[in-house]
Protein backbone atom coordinates (compact mmCIF):
# COMPACT_ATOMS: atom_id res chain seq x y z
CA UNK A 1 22.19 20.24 -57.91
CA UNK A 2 24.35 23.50 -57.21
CA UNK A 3 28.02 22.45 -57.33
CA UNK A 4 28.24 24.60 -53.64
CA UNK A 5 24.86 22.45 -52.31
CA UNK A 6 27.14 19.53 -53.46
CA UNK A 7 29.86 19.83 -52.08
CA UNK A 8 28.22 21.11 -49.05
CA UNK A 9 26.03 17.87 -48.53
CA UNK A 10 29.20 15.90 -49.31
CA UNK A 11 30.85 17.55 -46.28
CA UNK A 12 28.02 16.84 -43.90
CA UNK A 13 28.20 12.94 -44.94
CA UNK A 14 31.92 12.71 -44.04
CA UNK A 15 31.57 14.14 -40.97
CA UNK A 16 28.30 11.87 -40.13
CA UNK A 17 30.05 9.50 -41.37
CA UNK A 18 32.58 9.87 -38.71
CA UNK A 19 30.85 8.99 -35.94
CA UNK A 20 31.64 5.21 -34.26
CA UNK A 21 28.85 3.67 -33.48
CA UNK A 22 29.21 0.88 -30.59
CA UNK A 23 32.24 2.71 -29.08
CA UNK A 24 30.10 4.85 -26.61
CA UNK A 25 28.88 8.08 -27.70
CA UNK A 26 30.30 9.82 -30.44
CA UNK A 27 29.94 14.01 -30.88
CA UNK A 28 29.77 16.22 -33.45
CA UNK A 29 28.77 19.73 -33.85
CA UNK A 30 26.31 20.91 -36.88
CA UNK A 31 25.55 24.77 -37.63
CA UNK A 32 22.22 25.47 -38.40
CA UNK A 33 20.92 24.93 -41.98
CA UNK A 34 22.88 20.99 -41.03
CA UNK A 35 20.54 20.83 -37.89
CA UNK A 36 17.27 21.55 -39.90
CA UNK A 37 18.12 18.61 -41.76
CA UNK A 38 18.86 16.14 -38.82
CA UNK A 39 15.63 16.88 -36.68
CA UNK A 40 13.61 16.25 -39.96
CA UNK A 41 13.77 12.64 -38.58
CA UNK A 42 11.65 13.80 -35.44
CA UNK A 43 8.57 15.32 -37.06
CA UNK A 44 5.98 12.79 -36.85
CA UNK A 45 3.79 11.41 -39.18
CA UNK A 46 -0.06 11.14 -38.56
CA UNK A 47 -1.28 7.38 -38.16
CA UNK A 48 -3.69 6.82 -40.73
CA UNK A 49 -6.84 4.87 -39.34
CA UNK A 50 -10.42 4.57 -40.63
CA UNK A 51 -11.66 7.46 -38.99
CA UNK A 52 -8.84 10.10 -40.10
CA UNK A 53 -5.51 10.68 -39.23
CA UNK A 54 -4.92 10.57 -35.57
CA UNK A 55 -1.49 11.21 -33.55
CA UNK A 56 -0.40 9.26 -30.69
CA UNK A 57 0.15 10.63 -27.12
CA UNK A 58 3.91 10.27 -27.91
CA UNK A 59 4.20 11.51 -31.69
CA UNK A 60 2.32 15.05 -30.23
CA UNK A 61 5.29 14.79 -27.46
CA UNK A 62 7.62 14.70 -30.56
CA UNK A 63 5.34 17.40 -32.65
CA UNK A 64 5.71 19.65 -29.44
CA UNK A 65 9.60 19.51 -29.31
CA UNK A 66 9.79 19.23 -33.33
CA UNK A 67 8.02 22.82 -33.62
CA UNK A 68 10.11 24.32 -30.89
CA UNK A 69 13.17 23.18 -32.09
CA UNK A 70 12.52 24.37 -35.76
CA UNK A 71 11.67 28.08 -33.64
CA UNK A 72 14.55 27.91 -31.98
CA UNK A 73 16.41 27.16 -35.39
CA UNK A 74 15.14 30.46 -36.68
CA UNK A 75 17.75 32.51 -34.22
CA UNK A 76 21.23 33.46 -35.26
CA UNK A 77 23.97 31.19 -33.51
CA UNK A 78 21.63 28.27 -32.84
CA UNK A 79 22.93 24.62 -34.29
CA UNK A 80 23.14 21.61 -32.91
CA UNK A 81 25.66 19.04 -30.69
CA UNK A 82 24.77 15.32 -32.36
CA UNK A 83 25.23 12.33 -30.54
CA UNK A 84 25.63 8.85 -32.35
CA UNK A 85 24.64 5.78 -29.05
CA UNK A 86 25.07 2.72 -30.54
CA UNK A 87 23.70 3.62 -34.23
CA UNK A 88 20.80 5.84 -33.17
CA UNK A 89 21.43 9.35 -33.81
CA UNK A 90 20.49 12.14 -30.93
CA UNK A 91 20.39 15.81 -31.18
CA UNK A 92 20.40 18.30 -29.10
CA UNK A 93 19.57 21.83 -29.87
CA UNK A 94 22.47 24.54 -29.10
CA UNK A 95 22.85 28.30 -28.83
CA UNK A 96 26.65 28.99 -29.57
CA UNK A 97 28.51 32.10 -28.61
CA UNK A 98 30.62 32.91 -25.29
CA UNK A 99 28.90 29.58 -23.57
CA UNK A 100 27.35 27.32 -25.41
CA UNK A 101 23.92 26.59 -24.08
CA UNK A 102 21.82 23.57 -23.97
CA UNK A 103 18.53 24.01 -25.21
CA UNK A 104 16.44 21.19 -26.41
CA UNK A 105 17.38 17.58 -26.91
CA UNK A 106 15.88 15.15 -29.38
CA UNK A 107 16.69 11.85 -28.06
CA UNK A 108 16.30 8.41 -29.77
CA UNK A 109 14.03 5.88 -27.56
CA UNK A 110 15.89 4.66 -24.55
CA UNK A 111 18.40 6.84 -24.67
CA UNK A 112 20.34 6.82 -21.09
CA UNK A 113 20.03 10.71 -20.86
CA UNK A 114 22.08 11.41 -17.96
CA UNK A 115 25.26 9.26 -19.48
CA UNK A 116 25.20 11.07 -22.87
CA UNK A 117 24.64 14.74 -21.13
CA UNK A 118 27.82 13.46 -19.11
CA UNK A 119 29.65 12.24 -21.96
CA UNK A 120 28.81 15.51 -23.84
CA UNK A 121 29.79 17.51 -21.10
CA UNK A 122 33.47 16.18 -21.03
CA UNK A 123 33.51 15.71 -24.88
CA UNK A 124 32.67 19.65 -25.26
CA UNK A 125 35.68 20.24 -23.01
CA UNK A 126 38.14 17.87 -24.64
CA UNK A 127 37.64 19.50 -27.66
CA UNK A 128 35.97 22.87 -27.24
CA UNK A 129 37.07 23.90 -23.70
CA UNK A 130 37.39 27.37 -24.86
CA UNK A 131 34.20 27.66 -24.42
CA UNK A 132 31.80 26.12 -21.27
CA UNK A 133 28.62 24.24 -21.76
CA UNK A 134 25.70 24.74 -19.53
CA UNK A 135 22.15 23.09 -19.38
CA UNK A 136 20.62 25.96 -17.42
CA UNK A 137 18.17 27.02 -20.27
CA UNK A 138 17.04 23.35 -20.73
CA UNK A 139 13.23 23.88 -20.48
CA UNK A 140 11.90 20.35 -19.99
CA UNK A 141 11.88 19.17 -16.12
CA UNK A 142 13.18 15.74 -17.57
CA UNK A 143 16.18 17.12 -19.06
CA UNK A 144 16.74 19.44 -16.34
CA UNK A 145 17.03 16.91 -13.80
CA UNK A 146 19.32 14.48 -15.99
CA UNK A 147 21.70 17.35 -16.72
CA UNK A 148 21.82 18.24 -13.10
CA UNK A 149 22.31 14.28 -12.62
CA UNK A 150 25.59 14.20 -14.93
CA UNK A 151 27.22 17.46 -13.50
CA UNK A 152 27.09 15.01 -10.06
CA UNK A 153 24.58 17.85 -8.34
């Protein structure tokens, strides 16, 4: 291995390392070549039965958002915020620049949406308050309505 791919995966451990899982949410930011990495967790895998391989209703749910989240990753600026909720690891797709937009979240099963958007929200202005967050080019109606639940609309 490259002593810069090194030392560059080494990075990206310590700071996933630092999340604390059980304390609430935990936050991190991840450019974009870190963020192609983390969703590879989210492309499903084909079941293999008798007949073939076959995908289940919620694995093409999770094909659908894989694929548009590896197109979005293809744009300049684009990364990721990560969330760590009690040991489960959630990502959500981000377009940084002059405000940091919200694009497509890949959450972990049972993942109380509107909390962690909420948590994110005053997390990104702790720490980043520079800049502003918005949701407003969230596509999915779910994620819509659970970002306009945390910013109390």
């Amino acid at each position: 291995m490259p002593a810069l791919t090194h030392m560059m995966l080494m990075v990206f451990i310590d700071i996933a390392c630092s999340f604390q899982p059980g304390s609430g949410p935990s936050f991190a930011v991840f450019g974009n070549a870190e963020t192609k990495s983390l969703i590879q967790q989210w492309k499903p895998n084909p079941v293999d039965v008798p007949s073939g391989d076959v995908m289940l209703p919620a694995s093409t749910e999770n094909m659908k958002r894989f694929v548009r989240a590896r197109i979005l990753l293809e744009e300049n600026g684009t990364g990721c915020i990560a969330a760590s909720i009690d040991g489960s690891l959630s990502v959500v797709v981000c377009k940084f620049g002059e405000h940091n937009q919200l694009l497509l979240p890949l959450w972990q099963p049972n993942t109380p949406v509107s909390e962690v958007f909420k948590s994110m929200r005053d997390w990104h202005t702790e720490r980043l308050g520079h800049k502003t967050l918005t949701g407003a080019k969230l596509n999915d109606p779910d994620d819509q309505m659970a970002w306009a639940k945390a910013m109390g609309a």
